[in-house]
PDB file of N, CA and C in Angstrom:
ATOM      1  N   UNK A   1     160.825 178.104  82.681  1.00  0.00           N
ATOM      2  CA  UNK A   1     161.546 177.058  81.966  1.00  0.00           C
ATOM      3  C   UNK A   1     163.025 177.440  81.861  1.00  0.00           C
ATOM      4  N   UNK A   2     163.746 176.540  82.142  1.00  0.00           N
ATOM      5  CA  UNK A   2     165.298 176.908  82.213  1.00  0.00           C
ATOM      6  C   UNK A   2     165.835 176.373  81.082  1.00  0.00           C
ATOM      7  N   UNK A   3     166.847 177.388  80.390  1.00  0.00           N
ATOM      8  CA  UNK A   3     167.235 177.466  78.875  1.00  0.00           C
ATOM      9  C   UNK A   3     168.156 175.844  79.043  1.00  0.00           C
ATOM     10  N   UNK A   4     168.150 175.458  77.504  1.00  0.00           N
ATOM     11  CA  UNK A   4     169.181 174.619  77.639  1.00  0.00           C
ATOM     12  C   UNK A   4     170.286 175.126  76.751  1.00  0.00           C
ATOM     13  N   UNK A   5     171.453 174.282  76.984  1.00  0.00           N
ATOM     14  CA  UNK A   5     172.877 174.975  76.239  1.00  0.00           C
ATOM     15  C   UNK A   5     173.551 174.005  75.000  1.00  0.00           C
ATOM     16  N   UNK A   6     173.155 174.301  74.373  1.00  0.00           N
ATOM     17  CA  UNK A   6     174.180 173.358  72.771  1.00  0.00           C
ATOM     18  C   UNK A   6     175.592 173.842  72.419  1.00  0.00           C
ATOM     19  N   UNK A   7     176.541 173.149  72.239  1.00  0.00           N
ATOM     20  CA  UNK A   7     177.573 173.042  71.111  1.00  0.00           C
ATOM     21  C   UNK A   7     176.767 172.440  69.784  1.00  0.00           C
ATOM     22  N   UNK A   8     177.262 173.280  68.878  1.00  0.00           N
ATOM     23  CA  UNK A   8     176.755 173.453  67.512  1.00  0.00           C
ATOM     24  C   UNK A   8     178.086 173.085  66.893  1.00  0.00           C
ATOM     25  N   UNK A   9     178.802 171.701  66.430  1.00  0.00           N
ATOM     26  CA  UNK A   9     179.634 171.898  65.707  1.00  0.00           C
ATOM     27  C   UNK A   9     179.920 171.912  64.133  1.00  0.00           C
ATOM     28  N   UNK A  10     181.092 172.410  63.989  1.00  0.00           N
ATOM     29  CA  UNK A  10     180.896 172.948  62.315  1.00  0.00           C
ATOM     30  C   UNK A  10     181.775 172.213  61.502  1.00  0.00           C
ATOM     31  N   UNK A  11     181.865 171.974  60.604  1.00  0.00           N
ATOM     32  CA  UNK A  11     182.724 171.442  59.914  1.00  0.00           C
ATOM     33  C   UNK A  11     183.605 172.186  59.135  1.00  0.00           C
ATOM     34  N   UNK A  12     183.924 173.187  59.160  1.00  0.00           N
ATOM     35  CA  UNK A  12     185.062 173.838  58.485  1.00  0.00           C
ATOM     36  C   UNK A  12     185.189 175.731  58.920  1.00  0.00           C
ATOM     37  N   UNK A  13     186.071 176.380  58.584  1.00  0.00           N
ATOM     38  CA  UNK A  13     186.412 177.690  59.497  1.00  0.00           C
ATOM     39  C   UNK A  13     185.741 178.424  58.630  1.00  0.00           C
ATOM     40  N   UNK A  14     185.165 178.420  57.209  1.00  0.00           N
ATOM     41  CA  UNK A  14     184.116 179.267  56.405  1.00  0.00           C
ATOM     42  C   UNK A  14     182.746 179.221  57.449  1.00  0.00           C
ATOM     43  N   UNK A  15     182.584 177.811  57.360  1.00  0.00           N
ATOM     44  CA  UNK A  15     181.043 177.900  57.843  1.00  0.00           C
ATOM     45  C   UNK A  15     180.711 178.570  59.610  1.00  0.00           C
ATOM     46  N   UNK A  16     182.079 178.584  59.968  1.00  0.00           N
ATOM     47  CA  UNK A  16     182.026 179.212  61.118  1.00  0.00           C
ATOM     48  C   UNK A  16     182.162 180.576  61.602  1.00  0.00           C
ATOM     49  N   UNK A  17     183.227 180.990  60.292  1.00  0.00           N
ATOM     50  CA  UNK A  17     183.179 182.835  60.168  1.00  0.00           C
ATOM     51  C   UNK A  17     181.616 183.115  59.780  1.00  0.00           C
ATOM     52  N   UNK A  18     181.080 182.513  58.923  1.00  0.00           N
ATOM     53  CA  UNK A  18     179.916 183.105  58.389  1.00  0.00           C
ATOM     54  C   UNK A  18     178.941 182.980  59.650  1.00  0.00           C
ATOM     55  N   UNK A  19     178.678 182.264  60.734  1.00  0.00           N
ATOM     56  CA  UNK A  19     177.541 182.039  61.549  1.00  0.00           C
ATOM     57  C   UNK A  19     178.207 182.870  62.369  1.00  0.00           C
ATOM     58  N   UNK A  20     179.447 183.286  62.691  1.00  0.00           N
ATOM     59  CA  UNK A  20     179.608 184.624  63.641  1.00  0.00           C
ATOM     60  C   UNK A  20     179.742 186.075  62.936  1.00  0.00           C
ATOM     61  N   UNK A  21     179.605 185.916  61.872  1.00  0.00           N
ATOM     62  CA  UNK A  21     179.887 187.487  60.976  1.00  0.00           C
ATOM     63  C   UNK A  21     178.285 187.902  61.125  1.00  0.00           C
ATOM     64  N   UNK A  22     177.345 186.635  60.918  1.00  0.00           N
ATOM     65  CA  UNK A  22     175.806 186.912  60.577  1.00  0.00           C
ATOM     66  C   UNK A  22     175.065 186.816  61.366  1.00  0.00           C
ATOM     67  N   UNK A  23     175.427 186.250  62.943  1.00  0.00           N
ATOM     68  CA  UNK A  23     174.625 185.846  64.090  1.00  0.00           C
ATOM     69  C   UNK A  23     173.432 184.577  63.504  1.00  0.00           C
ATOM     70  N   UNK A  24     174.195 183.331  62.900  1.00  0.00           N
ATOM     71  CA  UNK A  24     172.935 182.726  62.482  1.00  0.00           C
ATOM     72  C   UNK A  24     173.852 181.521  62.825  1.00  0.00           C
ATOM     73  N   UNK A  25     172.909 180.337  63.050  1.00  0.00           N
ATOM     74  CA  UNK A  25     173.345 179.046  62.468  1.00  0.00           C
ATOM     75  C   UNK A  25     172.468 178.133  61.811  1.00  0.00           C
ATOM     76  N   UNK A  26     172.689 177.601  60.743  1.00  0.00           N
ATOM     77  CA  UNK A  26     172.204 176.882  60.066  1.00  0.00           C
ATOM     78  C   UNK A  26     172.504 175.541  60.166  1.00  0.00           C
ATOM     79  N   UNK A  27     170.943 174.639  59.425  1.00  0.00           N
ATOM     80  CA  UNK A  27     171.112 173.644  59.751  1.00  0.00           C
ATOM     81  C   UNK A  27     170.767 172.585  58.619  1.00  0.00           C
ATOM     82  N   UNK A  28     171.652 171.968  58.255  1.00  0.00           N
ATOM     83  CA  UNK A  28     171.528 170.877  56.337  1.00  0.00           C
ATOM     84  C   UNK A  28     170.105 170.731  56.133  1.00  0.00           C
ATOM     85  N   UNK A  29     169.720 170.395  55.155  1.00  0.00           N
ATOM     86  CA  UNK A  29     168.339 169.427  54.590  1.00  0.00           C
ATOM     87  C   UNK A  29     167.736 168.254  54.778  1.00  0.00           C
ATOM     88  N   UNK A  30     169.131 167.330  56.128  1.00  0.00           N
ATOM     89  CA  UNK A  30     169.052 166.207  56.354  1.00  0.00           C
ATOM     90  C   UNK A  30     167.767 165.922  57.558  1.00  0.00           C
ATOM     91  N   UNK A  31     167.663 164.757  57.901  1.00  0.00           N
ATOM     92  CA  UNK A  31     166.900 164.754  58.995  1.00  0.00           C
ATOM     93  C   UNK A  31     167.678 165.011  60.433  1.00  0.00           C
ATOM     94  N   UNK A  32     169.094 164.800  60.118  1.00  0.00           N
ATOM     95  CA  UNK A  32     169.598 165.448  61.424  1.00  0.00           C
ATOM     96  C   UNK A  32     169.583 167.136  61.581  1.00  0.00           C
ATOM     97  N   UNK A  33     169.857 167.827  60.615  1.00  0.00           N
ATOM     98  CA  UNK A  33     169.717 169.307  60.424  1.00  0.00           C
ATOM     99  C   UNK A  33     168.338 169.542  60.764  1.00  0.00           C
ATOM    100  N   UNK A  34     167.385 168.497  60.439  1.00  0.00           N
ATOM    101  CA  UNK A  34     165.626 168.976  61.152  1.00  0.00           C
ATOM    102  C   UNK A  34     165.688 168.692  62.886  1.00  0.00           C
ATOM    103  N   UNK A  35     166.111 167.567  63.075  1.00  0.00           N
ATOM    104  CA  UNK A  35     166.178 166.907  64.048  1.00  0.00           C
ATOM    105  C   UNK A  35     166.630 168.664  64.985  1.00  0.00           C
ATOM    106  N   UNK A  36     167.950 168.624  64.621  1.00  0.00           N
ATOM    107  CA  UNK A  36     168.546 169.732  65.665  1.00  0.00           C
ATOM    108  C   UNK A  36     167.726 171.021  65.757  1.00  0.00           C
ATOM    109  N   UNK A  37     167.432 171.179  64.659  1.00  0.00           N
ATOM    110  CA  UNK A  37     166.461 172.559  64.557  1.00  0.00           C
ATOM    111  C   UNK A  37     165.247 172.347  65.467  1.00  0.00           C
ATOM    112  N   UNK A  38     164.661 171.531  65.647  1.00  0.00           N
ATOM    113  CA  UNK A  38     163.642 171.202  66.449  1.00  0.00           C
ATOM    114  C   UNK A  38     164.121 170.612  67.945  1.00  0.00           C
ATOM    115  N   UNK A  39     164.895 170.184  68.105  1.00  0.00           N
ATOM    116  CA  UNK A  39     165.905 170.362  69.630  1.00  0.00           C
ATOM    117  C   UNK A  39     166.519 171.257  70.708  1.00  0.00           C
ATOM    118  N   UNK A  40     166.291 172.628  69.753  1.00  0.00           N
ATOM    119  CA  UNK A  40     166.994 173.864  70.236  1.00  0.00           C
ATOM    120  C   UNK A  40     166.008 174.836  70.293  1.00  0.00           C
ATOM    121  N   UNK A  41     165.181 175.426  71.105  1.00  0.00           N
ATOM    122  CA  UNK A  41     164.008 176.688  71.182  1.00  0.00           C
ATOM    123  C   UNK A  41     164.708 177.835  71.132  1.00  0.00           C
ATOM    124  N   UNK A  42     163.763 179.106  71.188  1.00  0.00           N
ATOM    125  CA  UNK A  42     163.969 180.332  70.908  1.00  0.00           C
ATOM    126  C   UNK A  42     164.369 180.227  72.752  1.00  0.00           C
ATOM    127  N   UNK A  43     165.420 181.022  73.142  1.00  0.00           N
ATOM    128  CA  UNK A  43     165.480 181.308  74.758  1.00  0.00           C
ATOM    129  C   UNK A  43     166.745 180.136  75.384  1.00  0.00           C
ATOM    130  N   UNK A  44     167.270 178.977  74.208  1.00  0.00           N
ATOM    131  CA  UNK A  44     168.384 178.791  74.588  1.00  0.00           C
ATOM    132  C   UNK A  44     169.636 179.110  74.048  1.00  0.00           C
ATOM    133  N   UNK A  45     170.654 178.497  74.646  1.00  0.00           N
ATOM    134  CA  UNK A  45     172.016 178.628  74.363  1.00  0.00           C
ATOM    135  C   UNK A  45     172.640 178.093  73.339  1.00  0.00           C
ATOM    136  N   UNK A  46     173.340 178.542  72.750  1.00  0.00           N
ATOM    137  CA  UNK A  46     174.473 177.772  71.730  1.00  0.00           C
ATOM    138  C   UNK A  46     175.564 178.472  71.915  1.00  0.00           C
ATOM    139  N   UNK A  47     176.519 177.687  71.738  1.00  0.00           N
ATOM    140  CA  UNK A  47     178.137 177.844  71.376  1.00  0.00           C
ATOM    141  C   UNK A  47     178.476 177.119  70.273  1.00  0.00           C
ATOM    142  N   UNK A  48     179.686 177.548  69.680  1.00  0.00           N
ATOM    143  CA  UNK A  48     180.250 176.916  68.057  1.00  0.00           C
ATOM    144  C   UNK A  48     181.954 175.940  68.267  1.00  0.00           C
ATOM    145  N   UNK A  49     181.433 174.693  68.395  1.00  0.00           N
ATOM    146  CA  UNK A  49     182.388 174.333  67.842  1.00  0.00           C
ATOM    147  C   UNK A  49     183.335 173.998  66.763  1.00  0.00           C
ATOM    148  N   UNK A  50     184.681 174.426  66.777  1.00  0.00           N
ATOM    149  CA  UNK A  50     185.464 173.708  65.770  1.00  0.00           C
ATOM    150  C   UNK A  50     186.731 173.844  66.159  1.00  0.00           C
ATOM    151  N   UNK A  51     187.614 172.767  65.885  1.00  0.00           N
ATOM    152  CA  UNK A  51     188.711 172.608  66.118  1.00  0.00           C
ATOM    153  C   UNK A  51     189.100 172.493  67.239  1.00  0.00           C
ATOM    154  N   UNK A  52     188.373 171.633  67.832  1.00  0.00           N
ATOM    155  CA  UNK A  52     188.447 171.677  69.108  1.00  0.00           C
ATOM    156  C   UNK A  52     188.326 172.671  70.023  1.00  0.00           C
ATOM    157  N   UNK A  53     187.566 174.027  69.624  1.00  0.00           N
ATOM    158  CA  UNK A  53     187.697 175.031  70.172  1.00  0.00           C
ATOM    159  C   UNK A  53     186.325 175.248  70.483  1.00  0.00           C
ATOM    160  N   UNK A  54     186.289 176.122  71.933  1.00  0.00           N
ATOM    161  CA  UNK A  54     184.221 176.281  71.475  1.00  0.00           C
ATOM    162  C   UNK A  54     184.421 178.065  71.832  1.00  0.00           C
ATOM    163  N   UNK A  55     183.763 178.581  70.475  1.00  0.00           N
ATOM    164  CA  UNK A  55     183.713 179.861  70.745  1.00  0.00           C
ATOM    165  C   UNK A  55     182.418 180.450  70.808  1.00  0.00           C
ATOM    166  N   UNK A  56     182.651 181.309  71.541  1.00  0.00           N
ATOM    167  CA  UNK A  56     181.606 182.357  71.934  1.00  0.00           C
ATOM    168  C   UNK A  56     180.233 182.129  72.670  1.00  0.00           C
ATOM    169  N   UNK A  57     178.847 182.589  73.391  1.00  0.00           N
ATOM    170  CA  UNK A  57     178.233 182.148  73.883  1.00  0.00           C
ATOM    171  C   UNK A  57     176.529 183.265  72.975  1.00  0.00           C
ATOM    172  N   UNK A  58     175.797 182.091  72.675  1.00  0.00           N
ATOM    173  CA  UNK A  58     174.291 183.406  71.574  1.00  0.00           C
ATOM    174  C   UNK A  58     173.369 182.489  72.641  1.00  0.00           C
ATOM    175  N   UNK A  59     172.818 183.812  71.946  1.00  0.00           N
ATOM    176  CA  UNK A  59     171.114 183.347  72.925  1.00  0.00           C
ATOM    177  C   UNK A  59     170.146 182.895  71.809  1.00  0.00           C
ATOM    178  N   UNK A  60     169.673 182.580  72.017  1.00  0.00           N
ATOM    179  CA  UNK A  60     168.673 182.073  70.213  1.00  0.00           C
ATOM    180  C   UNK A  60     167.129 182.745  70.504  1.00  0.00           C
ATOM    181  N   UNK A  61     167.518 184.075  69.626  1.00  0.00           N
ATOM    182  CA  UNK A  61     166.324 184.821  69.924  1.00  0.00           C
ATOM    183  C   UNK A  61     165.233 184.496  68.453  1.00  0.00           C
ATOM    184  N   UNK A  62     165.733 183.475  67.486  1.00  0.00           N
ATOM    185  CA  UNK A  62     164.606 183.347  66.294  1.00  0.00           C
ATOM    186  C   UNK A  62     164.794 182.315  65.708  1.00  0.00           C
ATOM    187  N   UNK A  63     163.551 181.922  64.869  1.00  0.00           N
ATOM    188  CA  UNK A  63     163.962 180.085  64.245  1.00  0.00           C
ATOM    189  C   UNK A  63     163.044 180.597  62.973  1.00  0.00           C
ATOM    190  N   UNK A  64     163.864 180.068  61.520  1.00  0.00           N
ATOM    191  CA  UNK A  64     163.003 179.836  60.495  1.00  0.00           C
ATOM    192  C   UNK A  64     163.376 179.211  59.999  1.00  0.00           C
ATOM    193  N   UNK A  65     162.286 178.519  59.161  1.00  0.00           N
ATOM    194  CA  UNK A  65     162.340 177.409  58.219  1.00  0.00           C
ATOM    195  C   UNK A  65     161.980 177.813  57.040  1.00  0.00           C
ATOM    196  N   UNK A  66     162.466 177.585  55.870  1.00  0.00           N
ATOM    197  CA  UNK A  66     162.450 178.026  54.427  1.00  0.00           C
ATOM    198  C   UNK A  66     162.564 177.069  53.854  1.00  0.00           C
ATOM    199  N   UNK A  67     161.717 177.305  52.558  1.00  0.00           N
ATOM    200  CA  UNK A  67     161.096 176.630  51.511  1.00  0.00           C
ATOM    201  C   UNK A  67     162.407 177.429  50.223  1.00  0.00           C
ATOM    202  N   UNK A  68     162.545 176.335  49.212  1.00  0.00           N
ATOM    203  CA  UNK A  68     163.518 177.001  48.019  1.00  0.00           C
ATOM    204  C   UNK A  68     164.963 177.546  49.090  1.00  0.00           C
ATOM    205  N   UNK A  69     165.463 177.027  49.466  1.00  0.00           N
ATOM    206  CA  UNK A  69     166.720 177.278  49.925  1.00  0.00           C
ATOM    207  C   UNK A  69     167.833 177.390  49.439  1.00  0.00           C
ATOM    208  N   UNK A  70     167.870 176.605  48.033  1.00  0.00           N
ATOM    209  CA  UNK A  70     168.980 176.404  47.372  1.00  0.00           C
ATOM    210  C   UNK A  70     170.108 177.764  47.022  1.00  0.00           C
ATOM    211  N   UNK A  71     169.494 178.922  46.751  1.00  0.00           N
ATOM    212  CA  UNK A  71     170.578 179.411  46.853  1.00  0.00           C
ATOM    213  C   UNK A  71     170.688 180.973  47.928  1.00  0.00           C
ATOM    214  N   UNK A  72     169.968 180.250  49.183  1.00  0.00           N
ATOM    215  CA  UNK A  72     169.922 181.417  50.348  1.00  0.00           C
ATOM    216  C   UNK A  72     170.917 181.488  50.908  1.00  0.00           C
ATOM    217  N   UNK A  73     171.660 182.671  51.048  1.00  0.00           N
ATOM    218  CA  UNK A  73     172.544 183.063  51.778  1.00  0.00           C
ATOM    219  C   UNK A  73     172.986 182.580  52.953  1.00  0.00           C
ATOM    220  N   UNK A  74     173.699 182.652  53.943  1.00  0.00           N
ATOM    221  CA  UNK A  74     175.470 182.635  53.433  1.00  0.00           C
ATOM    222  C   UNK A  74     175.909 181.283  53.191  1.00  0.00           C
ATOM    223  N   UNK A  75     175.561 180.404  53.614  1.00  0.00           N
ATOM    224  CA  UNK A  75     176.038 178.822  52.914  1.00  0.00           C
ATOM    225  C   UNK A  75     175.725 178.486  51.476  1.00  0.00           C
ATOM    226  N   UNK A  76     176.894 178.372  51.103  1.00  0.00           N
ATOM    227  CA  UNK A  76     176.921 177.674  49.650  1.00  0.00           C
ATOM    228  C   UNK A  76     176.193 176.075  50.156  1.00  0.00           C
ATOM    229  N   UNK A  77     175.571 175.454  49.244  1.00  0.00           N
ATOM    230  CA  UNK A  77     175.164 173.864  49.143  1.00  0.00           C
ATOM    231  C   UNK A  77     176.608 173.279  49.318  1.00  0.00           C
ATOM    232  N   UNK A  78     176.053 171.899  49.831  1.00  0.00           N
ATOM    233  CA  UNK A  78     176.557 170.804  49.989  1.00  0.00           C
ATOM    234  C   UNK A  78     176.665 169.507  48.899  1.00  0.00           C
ATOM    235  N   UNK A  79     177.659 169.201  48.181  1.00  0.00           N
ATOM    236  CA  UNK A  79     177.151 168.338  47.469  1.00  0.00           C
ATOM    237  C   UNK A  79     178.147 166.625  47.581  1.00  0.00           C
ATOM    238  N   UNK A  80     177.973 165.783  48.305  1.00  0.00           N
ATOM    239  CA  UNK A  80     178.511 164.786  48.964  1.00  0.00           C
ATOM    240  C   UNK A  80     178.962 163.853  47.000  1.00  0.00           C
ATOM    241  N   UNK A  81     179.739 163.162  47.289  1.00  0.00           N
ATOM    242  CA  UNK A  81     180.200 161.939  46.256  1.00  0.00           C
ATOM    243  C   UNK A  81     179.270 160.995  45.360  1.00  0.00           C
ATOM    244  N   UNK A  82     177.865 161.095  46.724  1.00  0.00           N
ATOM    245  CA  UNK A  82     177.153 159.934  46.319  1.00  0.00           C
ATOM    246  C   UNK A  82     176.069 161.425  45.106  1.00  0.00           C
ATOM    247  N   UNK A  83     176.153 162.062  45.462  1.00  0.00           N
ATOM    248  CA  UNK A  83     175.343 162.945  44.322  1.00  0.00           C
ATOM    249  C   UNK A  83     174.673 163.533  45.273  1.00  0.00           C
ATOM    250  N   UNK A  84     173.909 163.280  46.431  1.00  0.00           N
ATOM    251  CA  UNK A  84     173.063 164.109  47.296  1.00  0.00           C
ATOM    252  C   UNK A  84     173.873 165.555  47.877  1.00  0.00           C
ATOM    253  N   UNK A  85     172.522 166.146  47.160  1.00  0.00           N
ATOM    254  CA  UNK A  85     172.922 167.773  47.900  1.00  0.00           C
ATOM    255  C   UNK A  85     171.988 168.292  48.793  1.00  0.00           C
ATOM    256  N   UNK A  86     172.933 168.688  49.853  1.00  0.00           N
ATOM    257  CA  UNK A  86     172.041 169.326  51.048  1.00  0.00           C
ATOM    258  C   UNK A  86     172.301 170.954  51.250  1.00  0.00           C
ATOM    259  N   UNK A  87     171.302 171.647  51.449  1.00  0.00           N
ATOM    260  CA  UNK A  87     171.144 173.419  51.525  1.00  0.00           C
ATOM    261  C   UNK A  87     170.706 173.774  52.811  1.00  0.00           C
ATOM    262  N   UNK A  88     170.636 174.748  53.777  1.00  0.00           N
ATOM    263  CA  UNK A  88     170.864 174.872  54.621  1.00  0.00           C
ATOM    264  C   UNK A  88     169.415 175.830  55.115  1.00  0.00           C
ATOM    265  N   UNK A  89     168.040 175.175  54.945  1.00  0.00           N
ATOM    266  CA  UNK A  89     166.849 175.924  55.048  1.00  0.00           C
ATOM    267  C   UNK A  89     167.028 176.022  56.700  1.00  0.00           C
ATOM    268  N   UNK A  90     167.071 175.634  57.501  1.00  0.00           N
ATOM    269  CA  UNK A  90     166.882 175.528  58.663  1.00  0.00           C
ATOM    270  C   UNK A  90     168.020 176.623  59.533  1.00  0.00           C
ATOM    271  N   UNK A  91     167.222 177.566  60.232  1.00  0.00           N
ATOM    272  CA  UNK A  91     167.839 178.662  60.424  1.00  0.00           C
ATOM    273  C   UNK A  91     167.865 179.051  62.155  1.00  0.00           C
ATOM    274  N   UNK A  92     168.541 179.183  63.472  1.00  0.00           N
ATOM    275  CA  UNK A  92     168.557 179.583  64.098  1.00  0.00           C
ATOM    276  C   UNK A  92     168.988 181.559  64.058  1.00  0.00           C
ATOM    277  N   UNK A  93     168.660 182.612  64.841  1.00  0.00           N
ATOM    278  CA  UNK A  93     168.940 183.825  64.848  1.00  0.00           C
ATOM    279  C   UNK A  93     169.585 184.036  65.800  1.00  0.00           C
ATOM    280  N   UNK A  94     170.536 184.931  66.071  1.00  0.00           N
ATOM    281  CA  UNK A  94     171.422 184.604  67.267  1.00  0.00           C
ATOM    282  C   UNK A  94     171.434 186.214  67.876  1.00  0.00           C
ATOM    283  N   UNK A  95     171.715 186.064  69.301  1.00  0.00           N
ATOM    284  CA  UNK A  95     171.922 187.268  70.083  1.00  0.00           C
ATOM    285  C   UNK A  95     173.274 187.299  70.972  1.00  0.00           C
ATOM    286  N   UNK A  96     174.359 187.809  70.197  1.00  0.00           N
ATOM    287  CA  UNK A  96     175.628 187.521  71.169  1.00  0.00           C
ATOM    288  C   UNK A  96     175.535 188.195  72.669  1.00  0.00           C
ATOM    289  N   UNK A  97     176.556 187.122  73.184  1.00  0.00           N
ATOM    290  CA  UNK A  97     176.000 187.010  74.580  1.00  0.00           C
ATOM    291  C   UNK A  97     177.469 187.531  75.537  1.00  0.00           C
ATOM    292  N   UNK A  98     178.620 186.690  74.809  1.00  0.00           N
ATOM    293  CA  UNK A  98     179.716 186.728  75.132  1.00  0.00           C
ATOM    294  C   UNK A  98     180.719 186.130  74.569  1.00  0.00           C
ATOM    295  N   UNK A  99     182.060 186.729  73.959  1.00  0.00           N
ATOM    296  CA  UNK A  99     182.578 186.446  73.075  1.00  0.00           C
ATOM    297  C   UNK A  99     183.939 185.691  73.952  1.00  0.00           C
ATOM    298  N   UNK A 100     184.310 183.964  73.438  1.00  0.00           N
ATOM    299  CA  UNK A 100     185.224 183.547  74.249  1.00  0.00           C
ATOM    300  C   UNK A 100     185.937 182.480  73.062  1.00  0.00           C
ATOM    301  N   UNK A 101     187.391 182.519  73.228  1.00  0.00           N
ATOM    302  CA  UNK A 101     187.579 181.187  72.151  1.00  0.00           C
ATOM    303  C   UNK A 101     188.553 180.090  72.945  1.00  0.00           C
ATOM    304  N   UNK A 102     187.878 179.534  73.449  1.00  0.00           N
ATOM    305  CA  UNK A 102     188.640 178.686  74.789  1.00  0.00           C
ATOM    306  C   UNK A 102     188.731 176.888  73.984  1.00  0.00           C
ATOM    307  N   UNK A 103     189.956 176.106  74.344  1.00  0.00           N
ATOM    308  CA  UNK A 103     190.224 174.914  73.923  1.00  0.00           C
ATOM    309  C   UNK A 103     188.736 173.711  74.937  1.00  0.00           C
ATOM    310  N   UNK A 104     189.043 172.361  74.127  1.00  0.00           N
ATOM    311  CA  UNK A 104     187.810 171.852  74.674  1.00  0.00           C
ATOM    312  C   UNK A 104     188.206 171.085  76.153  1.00  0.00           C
ATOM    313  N   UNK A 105     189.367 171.075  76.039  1.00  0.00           N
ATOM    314  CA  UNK A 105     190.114 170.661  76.678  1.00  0.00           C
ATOM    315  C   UNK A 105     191.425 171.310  77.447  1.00  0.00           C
ATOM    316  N   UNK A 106     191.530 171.047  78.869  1.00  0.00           N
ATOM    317  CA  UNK A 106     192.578 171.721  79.176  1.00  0.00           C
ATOM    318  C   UNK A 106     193.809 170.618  80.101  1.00  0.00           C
ATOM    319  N   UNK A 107     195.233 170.756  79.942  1.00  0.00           N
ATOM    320  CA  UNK A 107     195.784 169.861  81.052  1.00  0.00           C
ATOM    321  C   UNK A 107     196.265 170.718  82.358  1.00  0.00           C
ATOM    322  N   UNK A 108     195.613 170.501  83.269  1.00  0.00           N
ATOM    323  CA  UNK A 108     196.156 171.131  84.564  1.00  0.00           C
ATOM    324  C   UNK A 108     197.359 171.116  84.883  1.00  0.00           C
ATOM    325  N   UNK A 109     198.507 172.299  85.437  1.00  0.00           N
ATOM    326  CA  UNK A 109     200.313 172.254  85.405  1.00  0.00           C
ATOM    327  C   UNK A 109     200.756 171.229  86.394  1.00  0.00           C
ATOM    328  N   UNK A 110     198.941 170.514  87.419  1.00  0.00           N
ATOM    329  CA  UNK A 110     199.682 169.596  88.390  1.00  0.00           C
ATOM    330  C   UNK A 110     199.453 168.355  88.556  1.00  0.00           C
ATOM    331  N   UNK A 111     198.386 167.999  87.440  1.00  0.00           N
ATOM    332  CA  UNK A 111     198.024 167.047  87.124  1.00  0.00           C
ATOM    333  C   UNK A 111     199.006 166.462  85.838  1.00  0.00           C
ATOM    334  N   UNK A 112     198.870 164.964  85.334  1.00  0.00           N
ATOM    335  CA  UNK A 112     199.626 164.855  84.241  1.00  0.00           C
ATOM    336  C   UNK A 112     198.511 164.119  83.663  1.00  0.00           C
ATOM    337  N   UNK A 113     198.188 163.679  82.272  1.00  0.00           N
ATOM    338  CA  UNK A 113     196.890 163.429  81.273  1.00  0.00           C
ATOM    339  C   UNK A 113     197.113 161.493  81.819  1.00  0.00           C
ATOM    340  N   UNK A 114     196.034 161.353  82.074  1.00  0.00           N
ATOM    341  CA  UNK A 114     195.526 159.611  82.177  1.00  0.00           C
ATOM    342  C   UNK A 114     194.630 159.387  80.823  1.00  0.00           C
ATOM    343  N   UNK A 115     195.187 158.115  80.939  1.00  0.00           N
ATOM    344  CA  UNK A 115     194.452 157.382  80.166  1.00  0.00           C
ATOM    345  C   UNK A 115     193.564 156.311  80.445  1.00  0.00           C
ATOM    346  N   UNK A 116     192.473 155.996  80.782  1.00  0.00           N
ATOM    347  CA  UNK A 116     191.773 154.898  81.349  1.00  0.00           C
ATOM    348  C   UNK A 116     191.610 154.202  79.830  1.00  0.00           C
ATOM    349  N   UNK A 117     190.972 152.564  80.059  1.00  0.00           N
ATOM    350  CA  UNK A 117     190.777 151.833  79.896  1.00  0.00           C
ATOM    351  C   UNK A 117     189.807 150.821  80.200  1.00  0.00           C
TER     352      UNK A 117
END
């Protein structure tokens, strides 16, 4: 079976030091945070986006799911306007692979940027 490869993106440069300080990425309480957790097996790829940047390359050597999450390490909760709070049970384990912090985008010196329509 041939691995597949994810961008994992993050929403802010905390939540992204912490998933490369800890080799983990986590995933909300939502059904998209289940959704992804169940999209990604032990034996593929991830990379981290943010800021338009995608860094580094893990192998996903472990998956857990936890019960009482609320105050498991390293993500603080989420707590949105409308009152819903989301915690971060859903856990990938990571095996660095290769460390790179490359833009998502690049403009070639001989090309000039198009815009289609």
């Amino acid at each position: 079976m041939v691995p597949d490869y994810f961008l994992v993106s993050l929403s802010n440069r905390e939540n992204l030091e912490l998933c490369m300080k800890h080799n983990l990425a986590g995933f909300t309480s939502s059904i998209n945070g289940l959704w992804t957790f169940f999209d990604i097996d032990v034996g593929d790829h991830i990379s981290f986006l943010y800021g338009a940047r995608v860094r580094n390359l893990y192998k996903v050597v472990g998956k857990a799911a936890y019960r009482n999450a609320e105050k498991l390490p390293p993500w603080p909760s989420i707590t949105f306007r409308s009152g819903k709070t989301y915690y971060f049970p859903f856990r990938l384990f990571l095996k660095p692979e290769r460390e790179f912090d490359e833009p998502m985008v690049r403009q070639n010196s001989h090309m000039s940027p198009r815009i289609c329509f």
